[in-house]
Every structure is written in C-alpha cells, then in structure tokens.
C-alpha atoms as a PDB file:
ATOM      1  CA  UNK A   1      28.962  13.644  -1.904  1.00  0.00           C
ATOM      2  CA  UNK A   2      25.898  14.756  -0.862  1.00  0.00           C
ATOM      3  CA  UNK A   3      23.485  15.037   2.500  1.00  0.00           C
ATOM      4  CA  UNK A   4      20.182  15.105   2.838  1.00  0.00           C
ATOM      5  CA  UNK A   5      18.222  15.920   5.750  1.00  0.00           C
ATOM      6  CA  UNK A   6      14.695  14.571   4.664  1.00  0.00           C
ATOM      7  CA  UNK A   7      12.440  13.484   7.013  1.00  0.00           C
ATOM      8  CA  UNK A   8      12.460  16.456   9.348  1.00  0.00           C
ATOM      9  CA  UNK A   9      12.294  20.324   8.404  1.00  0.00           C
ATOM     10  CA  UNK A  10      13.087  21.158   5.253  1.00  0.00           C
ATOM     11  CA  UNK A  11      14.876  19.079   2.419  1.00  0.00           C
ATOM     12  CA  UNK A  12      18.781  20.513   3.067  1.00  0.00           C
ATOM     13  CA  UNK A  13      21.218  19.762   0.588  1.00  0.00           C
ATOM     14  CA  UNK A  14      24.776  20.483   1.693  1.00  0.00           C
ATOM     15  CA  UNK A  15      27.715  20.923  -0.414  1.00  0.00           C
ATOM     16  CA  UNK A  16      28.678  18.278  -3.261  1.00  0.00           C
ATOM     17  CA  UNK A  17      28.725  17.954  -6.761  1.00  0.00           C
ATOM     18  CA  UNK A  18      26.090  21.064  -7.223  1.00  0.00           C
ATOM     19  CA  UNK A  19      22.838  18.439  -8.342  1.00  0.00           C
ATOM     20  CA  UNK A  20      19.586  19.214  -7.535  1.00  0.00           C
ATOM     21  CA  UNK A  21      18.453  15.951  -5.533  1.00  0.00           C
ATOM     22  CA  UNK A  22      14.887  14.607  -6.290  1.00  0.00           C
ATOM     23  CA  UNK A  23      13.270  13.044  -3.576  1.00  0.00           C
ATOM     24  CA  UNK A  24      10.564  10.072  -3.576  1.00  0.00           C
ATOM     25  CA  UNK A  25       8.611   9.834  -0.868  1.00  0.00           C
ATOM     26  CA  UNK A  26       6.542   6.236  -1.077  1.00  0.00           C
ATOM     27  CA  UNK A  27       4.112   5.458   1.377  1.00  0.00           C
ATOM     28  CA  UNK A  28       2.790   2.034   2.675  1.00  0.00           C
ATOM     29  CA  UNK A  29      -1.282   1.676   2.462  1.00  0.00           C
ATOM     30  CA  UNK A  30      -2.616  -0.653   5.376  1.00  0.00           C
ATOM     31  CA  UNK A  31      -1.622   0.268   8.694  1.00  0.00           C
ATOM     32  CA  UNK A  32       0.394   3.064   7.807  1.00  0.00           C
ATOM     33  CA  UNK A  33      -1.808   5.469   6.260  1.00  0.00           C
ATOM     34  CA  UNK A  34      -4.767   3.770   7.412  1.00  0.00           C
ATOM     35  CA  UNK A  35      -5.211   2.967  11.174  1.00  0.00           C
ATOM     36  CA  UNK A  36      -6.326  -0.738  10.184  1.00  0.00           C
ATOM     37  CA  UNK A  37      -6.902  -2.920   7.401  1.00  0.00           C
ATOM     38  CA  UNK A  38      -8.666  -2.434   4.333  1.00  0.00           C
ATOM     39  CA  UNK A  39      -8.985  -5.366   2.416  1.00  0.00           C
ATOM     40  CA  UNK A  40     -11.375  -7.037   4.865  1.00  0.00           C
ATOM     41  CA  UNK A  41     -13.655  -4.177   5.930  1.00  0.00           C
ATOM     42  CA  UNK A  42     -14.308  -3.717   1.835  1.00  0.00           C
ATOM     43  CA  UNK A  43     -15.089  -7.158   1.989  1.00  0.00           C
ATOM     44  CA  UNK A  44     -17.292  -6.729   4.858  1.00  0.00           C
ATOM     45  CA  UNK A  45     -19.000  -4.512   2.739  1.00  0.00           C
ATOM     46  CA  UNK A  46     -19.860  -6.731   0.188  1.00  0.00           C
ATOM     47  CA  UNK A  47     -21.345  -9.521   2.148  1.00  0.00           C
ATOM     48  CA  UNK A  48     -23.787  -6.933   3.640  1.00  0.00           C
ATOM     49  CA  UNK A  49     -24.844  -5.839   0.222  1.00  0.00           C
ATOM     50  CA  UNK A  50     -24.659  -9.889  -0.814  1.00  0.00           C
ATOM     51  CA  UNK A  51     -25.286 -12.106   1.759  1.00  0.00           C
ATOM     52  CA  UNK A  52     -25.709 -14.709  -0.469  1.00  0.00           C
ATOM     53  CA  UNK A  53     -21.990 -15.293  -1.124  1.00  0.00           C
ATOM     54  CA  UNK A  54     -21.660 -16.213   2.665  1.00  0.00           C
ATOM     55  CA  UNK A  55     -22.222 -19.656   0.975  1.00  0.00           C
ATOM     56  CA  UNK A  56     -19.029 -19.444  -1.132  1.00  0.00           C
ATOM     57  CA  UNK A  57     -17.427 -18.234   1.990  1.00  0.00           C
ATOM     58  CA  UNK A  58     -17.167 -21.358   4.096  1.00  0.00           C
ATOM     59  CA  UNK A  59     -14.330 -22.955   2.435  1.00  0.00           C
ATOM     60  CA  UNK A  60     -12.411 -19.411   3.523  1.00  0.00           C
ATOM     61  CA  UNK A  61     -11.047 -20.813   6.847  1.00  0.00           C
ATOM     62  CA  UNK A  62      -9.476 -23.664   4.672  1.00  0.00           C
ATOM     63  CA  UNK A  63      -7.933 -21.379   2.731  1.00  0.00           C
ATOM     64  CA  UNK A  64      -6.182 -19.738   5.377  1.00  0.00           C
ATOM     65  CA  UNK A  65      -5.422 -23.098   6.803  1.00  0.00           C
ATOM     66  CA  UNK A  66      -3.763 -23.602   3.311  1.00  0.00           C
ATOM     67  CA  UNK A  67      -1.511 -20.685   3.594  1.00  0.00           C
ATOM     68  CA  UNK A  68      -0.586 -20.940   7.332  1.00  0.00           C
ATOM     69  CA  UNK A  69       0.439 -24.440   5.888  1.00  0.00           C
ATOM     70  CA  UNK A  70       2.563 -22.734   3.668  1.00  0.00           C
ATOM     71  CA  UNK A  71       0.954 -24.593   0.733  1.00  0.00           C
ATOM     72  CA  UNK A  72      -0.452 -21.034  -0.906  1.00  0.00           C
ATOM     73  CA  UNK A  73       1.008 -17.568  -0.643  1.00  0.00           C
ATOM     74  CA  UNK A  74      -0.543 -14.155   0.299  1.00  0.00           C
ATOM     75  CA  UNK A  75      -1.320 -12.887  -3.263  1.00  0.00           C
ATOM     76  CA  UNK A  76      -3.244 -16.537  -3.425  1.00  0.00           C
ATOM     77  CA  UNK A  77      -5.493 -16.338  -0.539  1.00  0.00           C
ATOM     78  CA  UNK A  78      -5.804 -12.753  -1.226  1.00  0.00           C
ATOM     79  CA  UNK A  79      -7.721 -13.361  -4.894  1.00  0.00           C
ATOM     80  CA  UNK A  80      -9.365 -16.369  -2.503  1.00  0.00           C
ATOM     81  CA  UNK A  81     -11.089 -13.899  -0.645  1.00  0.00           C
ATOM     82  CA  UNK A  82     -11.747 -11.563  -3.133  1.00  0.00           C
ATOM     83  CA  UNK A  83     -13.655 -14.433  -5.254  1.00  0.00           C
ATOM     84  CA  UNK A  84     -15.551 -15.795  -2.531  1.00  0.00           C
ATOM     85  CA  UNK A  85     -17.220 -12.872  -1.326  1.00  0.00           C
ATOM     86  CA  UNK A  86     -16.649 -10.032  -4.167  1.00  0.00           C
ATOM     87  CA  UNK A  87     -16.582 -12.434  -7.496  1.00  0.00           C
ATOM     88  CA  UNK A  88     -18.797 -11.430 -10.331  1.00  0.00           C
ATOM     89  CA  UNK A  89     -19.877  -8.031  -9.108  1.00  0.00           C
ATOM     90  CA  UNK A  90     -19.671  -5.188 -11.753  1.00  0.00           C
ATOM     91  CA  UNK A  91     -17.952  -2.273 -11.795  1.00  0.00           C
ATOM     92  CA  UNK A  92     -21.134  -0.424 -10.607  1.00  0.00           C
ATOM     93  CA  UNK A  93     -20.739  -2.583  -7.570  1.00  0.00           C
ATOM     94  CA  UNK A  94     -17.747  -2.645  -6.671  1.00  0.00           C
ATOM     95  CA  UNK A  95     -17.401   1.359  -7.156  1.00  0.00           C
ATOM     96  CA  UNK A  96     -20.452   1.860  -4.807  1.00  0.00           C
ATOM     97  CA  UNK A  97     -18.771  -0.477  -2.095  1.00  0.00           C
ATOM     98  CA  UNK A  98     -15.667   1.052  -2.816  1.00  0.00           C
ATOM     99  CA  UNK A  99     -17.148   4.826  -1.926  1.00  0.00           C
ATOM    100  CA  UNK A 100     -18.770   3.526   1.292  1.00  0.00           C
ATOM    101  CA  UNK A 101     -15.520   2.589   2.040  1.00  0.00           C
ATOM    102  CA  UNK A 102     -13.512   5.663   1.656  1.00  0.00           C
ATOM    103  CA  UNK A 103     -16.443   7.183   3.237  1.00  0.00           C
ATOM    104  CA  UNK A 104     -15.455   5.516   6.345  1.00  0.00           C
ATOM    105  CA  UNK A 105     -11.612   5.884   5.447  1.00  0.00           C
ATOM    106  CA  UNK A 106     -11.413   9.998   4.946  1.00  0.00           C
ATOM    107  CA  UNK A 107     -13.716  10.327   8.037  1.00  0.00           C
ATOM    108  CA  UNK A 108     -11.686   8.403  10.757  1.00  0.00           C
ATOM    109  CA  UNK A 109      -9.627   6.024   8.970  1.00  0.00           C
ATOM    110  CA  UNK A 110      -6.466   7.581   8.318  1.00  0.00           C
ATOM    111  CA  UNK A 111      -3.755   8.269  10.639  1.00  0.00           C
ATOM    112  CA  UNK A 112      -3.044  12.043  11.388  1.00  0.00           C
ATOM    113  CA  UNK A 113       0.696  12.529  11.351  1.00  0.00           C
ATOM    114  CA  UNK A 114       0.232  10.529   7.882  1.00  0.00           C
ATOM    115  CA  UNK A 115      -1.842  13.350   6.336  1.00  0.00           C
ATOM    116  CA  UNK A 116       1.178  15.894   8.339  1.00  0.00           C
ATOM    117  CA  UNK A 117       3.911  14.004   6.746  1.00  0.00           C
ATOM    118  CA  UNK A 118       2.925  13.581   3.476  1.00  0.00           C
ATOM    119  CA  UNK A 119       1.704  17.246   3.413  1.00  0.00           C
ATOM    120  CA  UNK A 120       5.434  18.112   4.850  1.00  0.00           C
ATOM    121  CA  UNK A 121       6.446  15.992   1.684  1.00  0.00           C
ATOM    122  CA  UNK A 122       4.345  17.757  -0.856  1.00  0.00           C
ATOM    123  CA  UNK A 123       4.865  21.296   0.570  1.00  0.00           C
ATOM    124  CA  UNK A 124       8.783  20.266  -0.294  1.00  0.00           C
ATOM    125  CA  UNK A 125       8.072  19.799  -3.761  1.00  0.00           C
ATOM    126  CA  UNK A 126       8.793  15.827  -3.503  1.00  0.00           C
ATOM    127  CA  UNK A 127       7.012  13.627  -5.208  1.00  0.00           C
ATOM    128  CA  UNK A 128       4.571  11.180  -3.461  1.00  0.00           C
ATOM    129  CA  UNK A 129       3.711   7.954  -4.239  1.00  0.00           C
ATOM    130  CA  UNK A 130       1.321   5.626  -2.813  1.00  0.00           C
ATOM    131  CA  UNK A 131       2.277   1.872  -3.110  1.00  0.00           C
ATOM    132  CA  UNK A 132      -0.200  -0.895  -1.455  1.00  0.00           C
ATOM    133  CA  UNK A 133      -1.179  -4.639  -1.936  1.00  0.00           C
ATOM    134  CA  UNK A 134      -4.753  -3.571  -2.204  1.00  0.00           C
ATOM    135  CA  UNK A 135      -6.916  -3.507  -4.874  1.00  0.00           C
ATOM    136  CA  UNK A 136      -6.374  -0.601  -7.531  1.00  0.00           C
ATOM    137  CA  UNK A 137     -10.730  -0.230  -7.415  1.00  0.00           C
ATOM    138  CA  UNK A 138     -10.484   1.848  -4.230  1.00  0.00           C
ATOM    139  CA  UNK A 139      -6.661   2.349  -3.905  1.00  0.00           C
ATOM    140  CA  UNK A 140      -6.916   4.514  -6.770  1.00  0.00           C
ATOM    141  CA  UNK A 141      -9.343   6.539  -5.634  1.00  0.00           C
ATOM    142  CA  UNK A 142      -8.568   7.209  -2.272  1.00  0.00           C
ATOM    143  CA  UNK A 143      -4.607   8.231  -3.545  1.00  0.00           C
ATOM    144  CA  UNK A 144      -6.565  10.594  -5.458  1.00  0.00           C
ATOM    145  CA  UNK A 145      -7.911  11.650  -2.859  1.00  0.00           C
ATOM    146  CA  UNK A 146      -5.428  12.527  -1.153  1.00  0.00           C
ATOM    147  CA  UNK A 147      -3.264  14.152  -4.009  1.00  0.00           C
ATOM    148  CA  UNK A 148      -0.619  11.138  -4.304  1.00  0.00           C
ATOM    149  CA  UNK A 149       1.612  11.936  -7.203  1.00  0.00           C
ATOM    150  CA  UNK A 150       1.359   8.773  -8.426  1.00  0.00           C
ATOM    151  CA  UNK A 151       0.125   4.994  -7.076  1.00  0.00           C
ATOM    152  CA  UNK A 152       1.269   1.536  -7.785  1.00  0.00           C
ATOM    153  CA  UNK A 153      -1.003  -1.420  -6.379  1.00  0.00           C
ATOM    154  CA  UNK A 154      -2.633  -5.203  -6.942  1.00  0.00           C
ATOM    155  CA  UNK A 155      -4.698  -4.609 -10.254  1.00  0.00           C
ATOM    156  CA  UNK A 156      -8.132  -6.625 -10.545  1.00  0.00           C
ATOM    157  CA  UNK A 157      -9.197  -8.803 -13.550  1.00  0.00           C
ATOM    158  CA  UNK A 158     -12.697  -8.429 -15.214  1.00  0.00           C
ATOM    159  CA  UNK A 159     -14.480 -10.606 -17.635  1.00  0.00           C
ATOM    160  CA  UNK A 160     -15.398  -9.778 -20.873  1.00  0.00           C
ATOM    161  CA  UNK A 161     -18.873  -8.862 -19.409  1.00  0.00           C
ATOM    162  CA  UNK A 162     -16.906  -6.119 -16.918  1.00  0.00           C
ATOM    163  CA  UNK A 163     -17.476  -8.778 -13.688  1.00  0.00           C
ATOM    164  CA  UNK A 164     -15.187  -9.123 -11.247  1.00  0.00           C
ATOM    165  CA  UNK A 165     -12.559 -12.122 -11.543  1.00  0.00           C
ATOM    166  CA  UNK A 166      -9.909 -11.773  -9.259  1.00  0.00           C
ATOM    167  CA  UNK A 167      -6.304 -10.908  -9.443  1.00  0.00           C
ATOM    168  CA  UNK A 168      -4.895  -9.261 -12.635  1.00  0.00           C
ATOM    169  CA  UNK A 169      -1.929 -10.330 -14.684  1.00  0.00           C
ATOM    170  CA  UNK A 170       0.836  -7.830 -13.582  1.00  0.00           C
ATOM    171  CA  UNK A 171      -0.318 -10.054  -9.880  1.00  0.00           C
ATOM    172  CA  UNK A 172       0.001  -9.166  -6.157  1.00  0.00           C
ATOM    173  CA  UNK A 173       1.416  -5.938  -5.302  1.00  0.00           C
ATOM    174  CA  UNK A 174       3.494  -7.318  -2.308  1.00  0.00           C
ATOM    175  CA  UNK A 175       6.440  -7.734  -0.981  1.00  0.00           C
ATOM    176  CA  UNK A 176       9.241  -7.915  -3.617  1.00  0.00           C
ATOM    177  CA  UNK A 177       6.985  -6.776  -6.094  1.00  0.00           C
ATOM    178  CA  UNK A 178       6.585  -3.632  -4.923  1.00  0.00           C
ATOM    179  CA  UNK A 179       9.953  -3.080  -5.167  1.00  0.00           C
ATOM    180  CA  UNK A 180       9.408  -4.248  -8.886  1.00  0.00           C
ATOM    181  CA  UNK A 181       7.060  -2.245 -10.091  1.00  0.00           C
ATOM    182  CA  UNK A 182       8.882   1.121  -8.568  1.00  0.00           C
ATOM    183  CA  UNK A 183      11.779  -0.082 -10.152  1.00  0.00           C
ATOM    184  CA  UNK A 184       9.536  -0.248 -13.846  1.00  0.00           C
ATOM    185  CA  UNK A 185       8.149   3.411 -12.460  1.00  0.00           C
ATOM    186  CA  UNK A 186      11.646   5.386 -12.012  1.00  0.00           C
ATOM    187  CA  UNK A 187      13.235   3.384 -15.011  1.00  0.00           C
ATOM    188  CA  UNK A 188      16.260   4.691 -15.625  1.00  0.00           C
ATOM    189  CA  UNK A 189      15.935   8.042 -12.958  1.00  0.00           C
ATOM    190  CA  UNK A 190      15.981   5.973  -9.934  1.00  0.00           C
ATOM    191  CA  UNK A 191      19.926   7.325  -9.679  1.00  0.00           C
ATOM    192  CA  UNK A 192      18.619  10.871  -9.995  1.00  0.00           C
ATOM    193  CA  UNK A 193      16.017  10.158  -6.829  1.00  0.00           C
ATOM    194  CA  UNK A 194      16.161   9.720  -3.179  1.00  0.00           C
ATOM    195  CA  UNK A 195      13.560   7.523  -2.110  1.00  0.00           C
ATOM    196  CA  UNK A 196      12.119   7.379   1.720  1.00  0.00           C
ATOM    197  CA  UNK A 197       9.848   4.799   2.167  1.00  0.00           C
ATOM    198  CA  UNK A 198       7.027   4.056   5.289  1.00  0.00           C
ATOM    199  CA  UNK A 199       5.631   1.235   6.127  1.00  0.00           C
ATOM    200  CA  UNK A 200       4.260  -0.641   9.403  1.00  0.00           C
ATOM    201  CA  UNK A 201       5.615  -4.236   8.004  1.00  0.00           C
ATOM    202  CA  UNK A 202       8.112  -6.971   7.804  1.00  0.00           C
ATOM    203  CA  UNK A 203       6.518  -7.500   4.422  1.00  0.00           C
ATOM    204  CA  UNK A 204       8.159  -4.480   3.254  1.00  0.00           C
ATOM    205  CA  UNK A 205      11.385  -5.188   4.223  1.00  0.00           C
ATOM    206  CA  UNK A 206      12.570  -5.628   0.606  1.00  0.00           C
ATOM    207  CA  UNK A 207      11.137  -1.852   0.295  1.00  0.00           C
ATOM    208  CA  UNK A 208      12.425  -0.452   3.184  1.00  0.00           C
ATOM    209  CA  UNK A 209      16.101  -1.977   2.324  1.00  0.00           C
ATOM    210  CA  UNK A 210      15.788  -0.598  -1.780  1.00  0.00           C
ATOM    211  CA  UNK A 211      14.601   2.737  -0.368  1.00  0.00           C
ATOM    212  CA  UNK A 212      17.389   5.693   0.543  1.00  0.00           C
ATOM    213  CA  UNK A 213      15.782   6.426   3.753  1.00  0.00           C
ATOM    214  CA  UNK A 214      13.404   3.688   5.863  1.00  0.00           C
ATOM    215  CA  UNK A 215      11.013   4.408   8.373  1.00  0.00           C
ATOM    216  CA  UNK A 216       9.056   1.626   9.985  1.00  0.00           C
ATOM    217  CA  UNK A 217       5.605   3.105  11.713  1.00  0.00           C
ATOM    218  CA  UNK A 218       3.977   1.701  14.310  1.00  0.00           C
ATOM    219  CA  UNK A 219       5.291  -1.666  14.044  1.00  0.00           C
ATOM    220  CA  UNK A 220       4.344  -4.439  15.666  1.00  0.00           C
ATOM    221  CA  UNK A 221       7.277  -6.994  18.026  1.00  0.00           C
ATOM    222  CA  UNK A 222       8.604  -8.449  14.481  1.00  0.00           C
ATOM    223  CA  UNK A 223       8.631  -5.477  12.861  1.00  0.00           C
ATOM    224  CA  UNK A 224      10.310  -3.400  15.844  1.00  0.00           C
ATOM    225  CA  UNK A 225      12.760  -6.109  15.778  1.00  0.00           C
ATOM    226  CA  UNK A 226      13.237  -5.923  12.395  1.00  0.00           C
ATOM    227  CA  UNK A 227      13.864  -2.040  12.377  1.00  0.00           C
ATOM    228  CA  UNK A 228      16.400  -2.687  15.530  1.00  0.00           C
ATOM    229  CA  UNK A 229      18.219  -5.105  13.694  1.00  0.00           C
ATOM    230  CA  UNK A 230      18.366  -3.171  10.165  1.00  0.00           C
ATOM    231  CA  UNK A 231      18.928   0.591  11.850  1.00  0.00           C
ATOM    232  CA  UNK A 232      15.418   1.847  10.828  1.00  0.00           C
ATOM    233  CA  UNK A 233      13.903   4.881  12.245  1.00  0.00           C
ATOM    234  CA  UNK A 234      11.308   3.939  13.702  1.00  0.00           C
ATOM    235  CA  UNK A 235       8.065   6.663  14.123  1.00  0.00           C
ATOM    236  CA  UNK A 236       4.409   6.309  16.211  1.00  0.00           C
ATOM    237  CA  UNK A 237       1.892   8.000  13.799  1.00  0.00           C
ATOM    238  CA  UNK A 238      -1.769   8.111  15.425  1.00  0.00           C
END
C-alpha cells in the first residue's frame, strides 16, 4: 500500500509495492482560480462592444425564471446567454473580447495561493490540468497562460461562416461531465494516477468524490456543508 502526502511539502511516497505514483492535480475555473465569475463579465464585454443585442437580451430573465423552475438545466441557460448577447460574432470577435478579458483576469483576477499551489504542483513534476464549464475561446487561452498541462472545458459551435452558435456537441462541461471527459482523458492510466481536485462548488461534488484527494476552496454555506459532511479539506485561497 502506498501514502501520499500531496497537498503540502513535497510529494512523499512511503514504502509499498516500489511504483512510482503519478499525480493529477485538476483545478476548478470560476471561483477557484478566479476570484469571481467569468462567464458573465465576458458577456459584459460583448454588450459594450454590441449594444444592439441588449434587444435579444430581454427574454434573459425568463430564461432564468425557466431554470429556477427547473424546466431547463445549467448547460441550457448557459448557451441562452451566450446566444443572446454573443450569437453570430466571429472568431475575430470573440478573440478580441476574449483578450480584454484575460487582460483583466492575469492583472487582478486570479487568486494568489492558486498561482502558489499550482506552482507547488508543477515544481513537483505533477501534471496540471485545468477543467471549467466555460467556454474553450478564452479557457484555452488563459490555461495557456498559465502553463496548465492540459484543459478540458464547454466547447463552442460555429457556423459554416465561422459565427458563433452556441454550445458544441461534446455539450456543457459541468457537473458529471467533467468527471466524463477526465475519465476519456486518463483512459486506461487513471489506476496509475492520483488525482487531487479543487473546486469552490457543490457542482463539483461528483469531481471532488472521483478525485483521490478533494479540496473545497472558499466555499460558500452549501458547499462548507457539503465538505463537513463528505470529510473534505477545506482551504481559504485569496
């Protein structure tokens, strides 16, 4: 059997079968990395540059009403608001929105003992890998960035004229699919890894449970509770 002391100091690995232990470290987007959301403000964005598509947003607060309801799900109301406000923009577009948001992002955006811990994780030699519900035309980016490994995320659709659509087939990155399309990632390794996983959300509770090690960061009442109630460590990243 083996033990691994991961998340603090240096990967130990006491005495067992002799295996050299790979470890995964996978890191939430929103609210873990970042101090806040980043769907909306890149939607912000693109009303500024389009006001115009305020028109197509006024059904929006029926939309949410629709999925408080319970009558549409997150990855719905997510391509809802993405086709409202960012539908039919090209690629030019969206990539200049999508810089004026990591502009923002790299400058005071990110949470500090995220950068320290996933450096800690990359001076180890593990391998990093960023895994969000946002969209892969700035997640992408910003992973690279920030020297992710790898990143798995929501892909967007474009028409045949490269214009924004909405939601691509392989769907939301979220919740249970996350867990999904990690599993399609390590294939048939995942025995050979040990994965730690962060995240600030109940959302990611199929994650966090799939994942070696679980650390919930900064969460919020249900996700504290959550973390009390499944042993989580729980960490306060600023």
């Amino acid at each position: 059997m083996t033990t691994v002391s991961i998340l603090d100091g240096e990967l130990q690995q006491a005495a067992g079968d002799g295996k050299q232990v790979n470890v995964a470290a996978v890191f939430d987007l929103d609210r873990t990395i970042s101090k806040k959301d980043t769907f909306l403000p890149f939607l912000s964005i693109a009303l500024q540059e389009r006001p115009y598509r305020v028109f197509h947003a006024m059904l929006l607060p029926f939309a949410v009403l629709a999925f408080g309801l319970g009558w549409r799900d997150n990855g719905w109301l997510k391509q809802f608001f993405l086709r409202a406000i960012a539908g039919g923009a090209t690629k030019v577009q969206i990539r200049a929105w999508g810089d004026r948001l990591l502009g923002r992002l790299l400058s005071q955006g990110i949470n500090t003992r995220a950068l320290e811990q996933l450096d800690h994780h990359r001076r180890a030699g593990h391998r990093t890998i960023l895994v969000s519900a946002s969209y892969d035309f700035y997640v992408h980016r910003l992973a690279d960035e920030m020297g992710f490994d790898a990143v798995l995320c929501t892909e967007a659709a474009w028409t045949s004229e490269a214009r924004l659509s909405g939601t691509g087939p392989s769907g939301n990155c979220y919740g249970p699919v996350k867990v999904k399309r990690l599993r399609e990632w390590f294939a048939a390794d995942r025995k050979s890894w040990r994965v730690v996983a962060y995240s600030d959300d109940c959302s990611d509770l199929p994650l966090l449970q799939w994942a070696d090690d679980a650390v919930v960061v900064n969460p919020g009442r249900r996700a504290r509770q959550m973390a009390r109630s499944r042993k989580f460590e729980v960490r306060y990243w600023s």
